[in-house]
PDB file of N, CA and C in Angstrom:
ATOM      1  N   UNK A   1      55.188 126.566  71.527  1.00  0.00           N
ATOM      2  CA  UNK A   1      56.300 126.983  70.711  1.00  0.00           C
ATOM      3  C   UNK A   1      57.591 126.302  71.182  1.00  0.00           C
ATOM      4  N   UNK A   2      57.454 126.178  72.343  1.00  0.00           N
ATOM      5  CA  UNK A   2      59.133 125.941  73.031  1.00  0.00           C
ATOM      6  C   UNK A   2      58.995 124.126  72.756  1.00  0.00           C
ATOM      7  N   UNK A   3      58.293 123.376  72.481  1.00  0.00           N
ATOM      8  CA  UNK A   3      58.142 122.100  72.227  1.00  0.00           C
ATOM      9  C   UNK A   3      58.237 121.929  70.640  1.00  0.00           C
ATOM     10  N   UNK A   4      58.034 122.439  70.242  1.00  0.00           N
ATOM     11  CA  UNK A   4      58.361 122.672  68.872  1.00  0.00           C
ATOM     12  C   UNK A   4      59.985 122.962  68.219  1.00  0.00           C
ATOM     13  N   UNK A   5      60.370 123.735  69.326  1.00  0.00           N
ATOM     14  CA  UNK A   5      61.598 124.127  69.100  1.00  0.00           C
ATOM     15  C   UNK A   5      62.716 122.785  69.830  1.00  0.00           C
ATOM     16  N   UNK A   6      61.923 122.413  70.696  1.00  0.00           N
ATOM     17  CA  UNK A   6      62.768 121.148  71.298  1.00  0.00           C
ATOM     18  C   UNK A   6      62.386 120.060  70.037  1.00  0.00           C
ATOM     19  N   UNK A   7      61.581 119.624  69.684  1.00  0.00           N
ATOM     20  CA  UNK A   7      61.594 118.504  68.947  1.00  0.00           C
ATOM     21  C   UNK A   7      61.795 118.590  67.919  1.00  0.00           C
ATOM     22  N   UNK A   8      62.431 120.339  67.144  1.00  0.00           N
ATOM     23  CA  UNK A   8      62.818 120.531  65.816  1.00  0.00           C
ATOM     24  C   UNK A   8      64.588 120.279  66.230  1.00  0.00           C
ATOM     25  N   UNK A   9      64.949 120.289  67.145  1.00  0.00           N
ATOM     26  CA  UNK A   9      66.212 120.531  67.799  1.00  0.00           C
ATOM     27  C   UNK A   9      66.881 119.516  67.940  1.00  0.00           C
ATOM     28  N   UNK A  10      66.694 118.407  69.072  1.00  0.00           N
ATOM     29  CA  UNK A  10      66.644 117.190  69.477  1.00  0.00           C
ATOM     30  C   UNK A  10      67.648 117.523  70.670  1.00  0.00           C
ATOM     31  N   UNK A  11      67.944 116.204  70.325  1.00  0.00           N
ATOM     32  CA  UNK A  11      68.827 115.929  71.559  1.00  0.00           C
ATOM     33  C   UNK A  11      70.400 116.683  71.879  1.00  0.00           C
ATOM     34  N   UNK A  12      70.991 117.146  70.695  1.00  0.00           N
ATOM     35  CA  UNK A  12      72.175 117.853  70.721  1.00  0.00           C
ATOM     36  C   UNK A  12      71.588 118.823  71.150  1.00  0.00           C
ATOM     37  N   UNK A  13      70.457 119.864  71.172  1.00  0.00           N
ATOM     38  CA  UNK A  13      71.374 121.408  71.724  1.00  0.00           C
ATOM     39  C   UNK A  13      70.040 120.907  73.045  1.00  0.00           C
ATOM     40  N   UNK A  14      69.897 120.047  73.502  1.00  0.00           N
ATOM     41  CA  UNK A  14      69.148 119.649  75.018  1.00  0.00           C
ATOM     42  C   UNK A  14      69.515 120.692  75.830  1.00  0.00           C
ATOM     43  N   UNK A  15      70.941 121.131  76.284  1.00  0.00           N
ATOM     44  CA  UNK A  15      71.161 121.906  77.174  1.00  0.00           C
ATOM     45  C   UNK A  15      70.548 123.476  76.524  1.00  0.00           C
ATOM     46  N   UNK A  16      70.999 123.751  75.880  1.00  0.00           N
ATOM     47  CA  UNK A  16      70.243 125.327  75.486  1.00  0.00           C
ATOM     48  C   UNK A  16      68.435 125.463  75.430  1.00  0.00           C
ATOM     49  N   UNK A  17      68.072 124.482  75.021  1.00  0.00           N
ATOM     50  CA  UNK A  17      66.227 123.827  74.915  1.00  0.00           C
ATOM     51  C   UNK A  17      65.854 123.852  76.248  1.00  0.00           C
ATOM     52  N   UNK A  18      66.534 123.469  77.173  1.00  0.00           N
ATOM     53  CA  UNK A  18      66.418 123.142  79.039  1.00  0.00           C
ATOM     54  C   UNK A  18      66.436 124.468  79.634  1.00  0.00           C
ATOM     55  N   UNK A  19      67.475 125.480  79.447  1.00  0.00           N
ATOM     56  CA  UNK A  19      67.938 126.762  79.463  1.00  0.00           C
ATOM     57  C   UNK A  19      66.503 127.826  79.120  1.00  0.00           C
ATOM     58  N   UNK A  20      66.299 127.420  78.062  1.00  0.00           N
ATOM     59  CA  UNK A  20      64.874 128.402  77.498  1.00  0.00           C
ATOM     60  C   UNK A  20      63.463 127.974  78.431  1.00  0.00           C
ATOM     61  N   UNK A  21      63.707 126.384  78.473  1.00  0.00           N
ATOM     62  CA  UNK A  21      62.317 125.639  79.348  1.00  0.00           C
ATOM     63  C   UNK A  21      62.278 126.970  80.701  1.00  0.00           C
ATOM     64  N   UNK A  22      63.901 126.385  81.285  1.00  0.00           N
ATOM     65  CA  UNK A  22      63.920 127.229  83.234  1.00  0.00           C
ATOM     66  C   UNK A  22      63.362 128.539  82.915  1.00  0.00           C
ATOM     67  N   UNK A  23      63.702 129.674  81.957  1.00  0.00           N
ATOM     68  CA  UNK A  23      63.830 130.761  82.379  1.00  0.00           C
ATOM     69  C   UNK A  23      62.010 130.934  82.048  1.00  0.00           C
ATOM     70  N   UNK A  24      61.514 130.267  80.762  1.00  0.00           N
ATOM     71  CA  UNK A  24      59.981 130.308  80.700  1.00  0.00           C
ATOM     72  C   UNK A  24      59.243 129.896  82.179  1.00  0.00           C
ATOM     73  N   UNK A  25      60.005 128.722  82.849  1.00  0.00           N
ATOM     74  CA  UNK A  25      58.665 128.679  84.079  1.00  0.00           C
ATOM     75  C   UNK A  25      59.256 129.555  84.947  1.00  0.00           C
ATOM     76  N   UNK A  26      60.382 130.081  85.456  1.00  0.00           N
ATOM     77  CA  UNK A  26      61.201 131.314  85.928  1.00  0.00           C
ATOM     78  C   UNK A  26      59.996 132.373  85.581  1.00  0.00           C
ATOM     79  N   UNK A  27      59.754 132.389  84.603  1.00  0.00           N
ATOM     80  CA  UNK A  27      58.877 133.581  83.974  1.00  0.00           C
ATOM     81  C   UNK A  27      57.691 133.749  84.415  1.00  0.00           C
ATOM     82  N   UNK A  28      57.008 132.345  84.552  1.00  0.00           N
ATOM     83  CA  UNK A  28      55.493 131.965  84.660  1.00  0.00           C
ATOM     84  C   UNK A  28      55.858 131.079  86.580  1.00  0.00           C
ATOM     85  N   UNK A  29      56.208 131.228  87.116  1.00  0.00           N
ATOM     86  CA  UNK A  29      56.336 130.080  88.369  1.00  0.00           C
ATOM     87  C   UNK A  29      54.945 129.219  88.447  1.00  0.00           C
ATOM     88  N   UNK A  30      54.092 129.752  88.698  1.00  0.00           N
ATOM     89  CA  UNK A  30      52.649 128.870  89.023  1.00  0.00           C
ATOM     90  C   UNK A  30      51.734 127.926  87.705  1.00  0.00           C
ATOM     91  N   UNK A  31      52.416 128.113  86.449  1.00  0.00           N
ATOM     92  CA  UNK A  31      52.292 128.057  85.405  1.00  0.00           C
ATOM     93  C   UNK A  31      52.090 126.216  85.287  1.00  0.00           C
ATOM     94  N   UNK A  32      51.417 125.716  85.977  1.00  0.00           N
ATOM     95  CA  UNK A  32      52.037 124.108  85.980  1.00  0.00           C
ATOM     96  C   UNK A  32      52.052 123.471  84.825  1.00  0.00           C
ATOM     97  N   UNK A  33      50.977 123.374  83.879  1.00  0.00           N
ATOM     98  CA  UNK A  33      51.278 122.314  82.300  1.00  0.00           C
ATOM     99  C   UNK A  33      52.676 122.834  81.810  1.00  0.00           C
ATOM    100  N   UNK A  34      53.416 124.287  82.110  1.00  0.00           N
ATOM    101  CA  UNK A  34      54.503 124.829  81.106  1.00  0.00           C
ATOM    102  C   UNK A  34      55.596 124.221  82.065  1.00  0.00           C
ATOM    103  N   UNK A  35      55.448 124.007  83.436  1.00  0.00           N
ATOM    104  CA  UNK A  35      56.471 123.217  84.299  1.00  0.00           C
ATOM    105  C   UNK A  35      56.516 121.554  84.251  1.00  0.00           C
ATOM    106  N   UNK A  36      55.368 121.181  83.701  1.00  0.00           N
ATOM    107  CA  UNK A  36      55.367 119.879  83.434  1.00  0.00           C
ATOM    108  C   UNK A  36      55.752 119.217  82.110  1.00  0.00           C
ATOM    109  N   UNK A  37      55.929 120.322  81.146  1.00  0.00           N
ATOM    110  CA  UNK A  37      56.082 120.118  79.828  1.00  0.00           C
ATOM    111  C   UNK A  37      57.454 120.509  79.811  1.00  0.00           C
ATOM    112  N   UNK A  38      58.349 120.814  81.064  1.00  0.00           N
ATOM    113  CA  UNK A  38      59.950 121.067  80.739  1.00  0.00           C
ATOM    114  C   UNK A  38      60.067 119.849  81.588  1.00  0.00           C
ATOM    115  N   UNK A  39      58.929 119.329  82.431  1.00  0.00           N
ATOM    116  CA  UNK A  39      59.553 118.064  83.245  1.00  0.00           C
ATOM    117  C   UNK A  39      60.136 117.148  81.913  1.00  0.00           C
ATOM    118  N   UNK A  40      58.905 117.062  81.124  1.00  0.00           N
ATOM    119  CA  UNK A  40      58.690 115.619  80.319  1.00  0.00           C
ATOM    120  C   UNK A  40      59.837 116.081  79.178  1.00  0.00           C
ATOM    121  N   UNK A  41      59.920 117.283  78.770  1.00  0.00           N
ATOM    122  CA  UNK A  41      61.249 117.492  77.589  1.00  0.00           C
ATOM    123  C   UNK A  41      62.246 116.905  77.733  1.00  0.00           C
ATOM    124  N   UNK A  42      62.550 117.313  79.190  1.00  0.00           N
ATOM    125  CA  UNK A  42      64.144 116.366  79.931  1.00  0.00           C
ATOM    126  C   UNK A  42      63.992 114.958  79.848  1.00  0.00           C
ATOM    127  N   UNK A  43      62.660 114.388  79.687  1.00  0.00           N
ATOM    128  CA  UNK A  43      62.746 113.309  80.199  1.00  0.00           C
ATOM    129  C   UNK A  43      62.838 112.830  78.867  1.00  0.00           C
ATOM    130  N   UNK A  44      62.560 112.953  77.850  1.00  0.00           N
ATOM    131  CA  UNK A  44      62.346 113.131  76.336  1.00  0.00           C
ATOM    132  C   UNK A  44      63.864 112.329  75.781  1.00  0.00           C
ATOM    133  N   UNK A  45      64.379 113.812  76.355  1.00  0.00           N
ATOM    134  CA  UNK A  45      65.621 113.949  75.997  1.00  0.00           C
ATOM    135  C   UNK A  45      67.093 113.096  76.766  1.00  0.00           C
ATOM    136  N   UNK A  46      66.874 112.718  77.678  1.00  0.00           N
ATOM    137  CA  UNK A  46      67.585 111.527  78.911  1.00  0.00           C
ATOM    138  C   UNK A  46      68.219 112.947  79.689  1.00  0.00           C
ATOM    139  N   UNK A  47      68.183 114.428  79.446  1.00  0.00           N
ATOM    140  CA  UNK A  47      68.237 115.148  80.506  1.00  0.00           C
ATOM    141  C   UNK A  47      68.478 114.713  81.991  1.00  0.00           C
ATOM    142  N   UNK A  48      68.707 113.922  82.718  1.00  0.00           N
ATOM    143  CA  UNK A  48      68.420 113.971  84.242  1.00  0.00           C
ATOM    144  C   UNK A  48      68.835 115.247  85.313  1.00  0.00           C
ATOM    145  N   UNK A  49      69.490 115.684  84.663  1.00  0.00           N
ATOM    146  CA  UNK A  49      69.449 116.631  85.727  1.00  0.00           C
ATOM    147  C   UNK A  49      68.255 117.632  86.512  1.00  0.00           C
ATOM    148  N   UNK A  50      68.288 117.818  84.431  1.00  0.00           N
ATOM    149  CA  UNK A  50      67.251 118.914  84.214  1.00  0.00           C
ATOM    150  C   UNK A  50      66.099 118.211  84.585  1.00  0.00           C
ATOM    151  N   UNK A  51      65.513 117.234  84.892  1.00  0.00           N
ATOM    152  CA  UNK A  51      64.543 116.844  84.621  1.00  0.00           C
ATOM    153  C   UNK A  51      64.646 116.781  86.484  1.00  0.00           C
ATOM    154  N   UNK A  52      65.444 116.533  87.062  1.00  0.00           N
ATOM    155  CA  UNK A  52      65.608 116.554  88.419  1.00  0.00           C
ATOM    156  C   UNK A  52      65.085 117.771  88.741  1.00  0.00           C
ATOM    157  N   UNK A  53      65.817 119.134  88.317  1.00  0.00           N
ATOM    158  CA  UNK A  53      64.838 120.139  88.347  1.00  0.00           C
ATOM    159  C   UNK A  53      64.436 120.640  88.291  1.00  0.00           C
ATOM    160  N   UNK A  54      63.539 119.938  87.173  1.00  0.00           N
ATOM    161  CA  UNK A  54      62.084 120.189  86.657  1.00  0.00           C
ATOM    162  C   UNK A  54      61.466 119.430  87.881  1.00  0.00           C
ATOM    163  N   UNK A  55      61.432 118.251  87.988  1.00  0.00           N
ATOM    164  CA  UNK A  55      60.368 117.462  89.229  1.00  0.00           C
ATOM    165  C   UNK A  55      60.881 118.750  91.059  1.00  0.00           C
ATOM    166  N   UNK A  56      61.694 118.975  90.807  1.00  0.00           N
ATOM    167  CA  UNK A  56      61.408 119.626  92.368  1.00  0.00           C
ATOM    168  C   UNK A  56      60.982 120.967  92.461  1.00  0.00           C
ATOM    169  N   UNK A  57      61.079 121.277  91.479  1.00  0.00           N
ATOM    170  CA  UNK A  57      60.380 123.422  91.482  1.00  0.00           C
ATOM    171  C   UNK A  57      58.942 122.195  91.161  1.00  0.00           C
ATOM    172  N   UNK A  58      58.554 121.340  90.700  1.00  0.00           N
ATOM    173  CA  UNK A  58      57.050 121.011  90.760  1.00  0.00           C
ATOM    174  C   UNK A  58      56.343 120.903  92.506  1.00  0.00           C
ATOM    175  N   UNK A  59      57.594 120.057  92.687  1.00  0.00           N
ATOM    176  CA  UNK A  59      56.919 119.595  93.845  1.00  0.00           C
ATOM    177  C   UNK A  59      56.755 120.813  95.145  1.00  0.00           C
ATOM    178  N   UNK A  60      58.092 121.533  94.943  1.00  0.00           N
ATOM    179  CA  UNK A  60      58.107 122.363  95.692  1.00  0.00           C
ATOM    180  C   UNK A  60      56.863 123.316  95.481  1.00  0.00           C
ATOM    181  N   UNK A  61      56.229 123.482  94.606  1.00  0.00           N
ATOM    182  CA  UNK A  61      55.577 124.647  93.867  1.00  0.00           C
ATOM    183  C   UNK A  61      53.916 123.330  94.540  1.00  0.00           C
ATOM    184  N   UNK A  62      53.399 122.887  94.053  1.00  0.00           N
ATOM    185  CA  UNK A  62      52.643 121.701  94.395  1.00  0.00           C
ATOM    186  C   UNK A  62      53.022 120.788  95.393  1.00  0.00           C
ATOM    187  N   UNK A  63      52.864 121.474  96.854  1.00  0.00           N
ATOM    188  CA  UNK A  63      53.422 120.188  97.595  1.00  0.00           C
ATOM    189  C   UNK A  63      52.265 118.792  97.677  1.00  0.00           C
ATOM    190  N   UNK A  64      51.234 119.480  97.888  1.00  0.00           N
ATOM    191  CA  UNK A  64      49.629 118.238  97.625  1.00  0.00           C
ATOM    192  C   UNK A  64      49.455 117.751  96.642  1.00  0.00           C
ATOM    193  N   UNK A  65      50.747 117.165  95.469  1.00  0.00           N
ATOM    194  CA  UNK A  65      50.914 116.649  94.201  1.00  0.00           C
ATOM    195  C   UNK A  65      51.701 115.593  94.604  1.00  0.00           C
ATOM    196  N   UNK A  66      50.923 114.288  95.285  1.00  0.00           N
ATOM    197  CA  UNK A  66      52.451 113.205  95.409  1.00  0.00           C
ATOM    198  C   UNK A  66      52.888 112.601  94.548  1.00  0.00           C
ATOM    199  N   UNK A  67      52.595 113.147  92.971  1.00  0.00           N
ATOM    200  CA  UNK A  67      53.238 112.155  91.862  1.00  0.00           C
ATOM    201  C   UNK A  67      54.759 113.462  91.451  1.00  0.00           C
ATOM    202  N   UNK A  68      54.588 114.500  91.961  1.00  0.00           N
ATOM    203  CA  UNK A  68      56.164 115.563  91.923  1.00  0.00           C
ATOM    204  C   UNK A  68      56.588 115.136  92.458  1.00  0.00           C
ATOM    205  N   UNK A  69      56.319 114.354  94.081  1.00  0.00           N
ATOM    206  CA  UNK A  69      57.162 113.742  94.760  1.00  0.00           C
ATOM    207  C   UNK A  69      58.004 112.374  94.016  1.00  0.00           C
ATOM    208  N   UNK A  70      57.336 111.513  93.733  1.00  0.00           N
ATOM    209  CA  UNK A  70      57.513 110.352  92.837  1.00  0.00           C
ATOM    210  C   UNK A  70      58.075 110.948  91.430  1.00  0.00           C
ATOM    211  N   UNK A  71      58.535 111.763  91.069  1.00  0.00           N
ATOM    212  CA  UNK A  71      59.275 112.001  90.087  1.00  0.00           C
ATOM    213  C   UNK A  71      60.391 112.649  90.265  1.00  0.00           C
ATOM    214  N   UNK A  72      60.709 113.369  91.386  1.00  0.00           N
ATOM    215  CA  UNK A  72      61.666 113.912  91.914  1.00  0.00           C
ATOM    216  C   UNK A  72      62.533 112.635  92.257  1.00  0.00           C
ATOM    217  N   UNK A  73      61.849 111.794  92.987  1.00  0.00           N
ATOM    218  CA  UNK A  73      62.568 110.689  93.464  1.00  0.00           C
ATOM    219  C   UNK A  73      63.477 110.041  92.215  1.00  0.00           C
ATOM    220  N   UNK A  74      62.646 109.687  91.302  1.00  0.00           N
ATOM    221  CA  UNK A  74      62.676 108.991  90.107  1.00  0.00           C
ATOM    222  C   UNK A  74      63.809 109.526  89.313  1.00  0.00           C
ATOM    223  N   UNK A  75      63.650 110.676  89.299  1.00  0.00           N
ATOM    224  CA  UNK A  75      64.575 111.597  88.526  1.00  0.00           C
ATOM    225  C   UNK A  75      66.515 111.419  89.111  1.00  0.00           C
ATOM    226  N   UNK A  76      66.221 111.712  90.837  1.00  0.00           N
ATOM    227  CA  UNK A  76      67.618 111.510  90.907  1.00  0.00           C
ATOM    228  C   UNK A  76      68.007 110.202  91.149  1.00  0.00           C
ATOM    229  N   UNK A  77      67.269 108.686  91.137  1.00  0.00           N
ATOM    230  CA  UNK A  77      67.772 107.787  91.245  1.00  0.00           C
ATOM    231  C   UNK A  77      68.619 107.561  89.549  1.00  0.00           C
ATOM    232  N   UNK A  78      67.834 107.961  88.392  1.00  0.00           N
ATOM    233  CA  UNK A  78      68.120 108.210  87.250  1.00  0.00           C
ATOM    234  C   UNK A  78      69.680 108.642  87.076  1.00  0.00           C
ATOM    235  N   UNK A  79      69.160 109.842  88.071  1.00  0.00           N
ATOM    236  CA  UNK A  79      70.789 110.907  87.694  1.00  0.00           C
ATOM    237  C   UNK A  79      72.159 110.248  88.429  1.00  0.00           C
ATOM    238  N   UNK A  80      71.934 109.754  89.309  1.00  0.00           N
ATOM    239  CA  UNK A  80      72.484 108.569  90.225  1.00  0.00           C
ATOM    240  C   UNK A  80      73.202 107.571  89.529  1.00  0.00           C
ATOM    241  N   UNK A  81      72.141 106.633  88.904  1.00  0.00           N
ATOM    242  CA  UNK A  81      72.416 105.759  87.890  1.00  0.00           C
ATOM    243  C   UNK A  81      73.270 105.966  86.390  1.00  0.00           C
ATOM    244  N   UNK A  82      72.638 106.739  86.313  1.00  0.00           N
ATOM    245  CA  UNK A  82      73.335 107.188  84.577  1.00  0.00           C
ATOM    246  C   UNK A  82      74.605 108.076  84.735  1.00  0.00           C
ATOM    247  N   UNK A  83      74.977 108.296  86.273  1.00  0.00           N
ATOM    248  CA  UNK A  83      76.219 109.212  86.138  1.00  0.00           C
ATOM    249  C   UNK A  83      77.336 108.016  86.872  1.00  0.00           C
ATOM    250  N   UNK A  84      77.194 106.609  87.354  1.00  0.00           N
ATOM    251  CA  UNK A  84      78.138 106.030  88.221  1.00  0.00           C
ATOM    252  C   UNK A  84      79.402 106.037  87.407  1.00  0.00           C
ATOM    253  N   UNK A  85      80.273 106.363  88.120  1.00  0.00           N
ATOM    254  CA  UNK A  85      81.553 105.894  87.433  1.00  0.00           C
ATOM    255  C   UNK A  85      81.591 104.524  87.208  1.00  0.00           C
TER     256      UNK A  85
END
């Protein structure tokens, strides 16, 4: 449902779509496809923040997952990049 609502939505209300993603895996913590499916929304959407963390409640949550690691990374070189003055 919540992917539905993001891709009926788009990219303008991203922040409120991101908002509904946190509090659903907030809801579910161990829940991983519903934590991986707010990873990839952000990423969808050029989100970086959110998508920053989305990859670290993964990794943190999955530490024996080294591709959360590799997306965490990924994520804030992103957020890094896309925010330089």
């Amino acid at each position: 449902m919540l992917g539905r609502v993001w891709s009926t939505l788009g990219p303008k209300y991203a922040d409120e779509v991101t908002k509904l993603w946190e509090k659903a895996v907030k809801a579910q913590p161990h829940n991983e496809d519903l934590a991986r499916d707010w990873f990839w929304g952000t990423v969808k959407t050029l989100d970086w923040r959110g998508a920053q963390k989305a990859a670290m409640h993964l990794q943190k949550t999955y530490t024996k997952r080294r591709e959360y690691w590799f997306w965490a990374v990924i994520s804030s070189l992103m957020l890094h990049v896309c925010f330089i003055p």
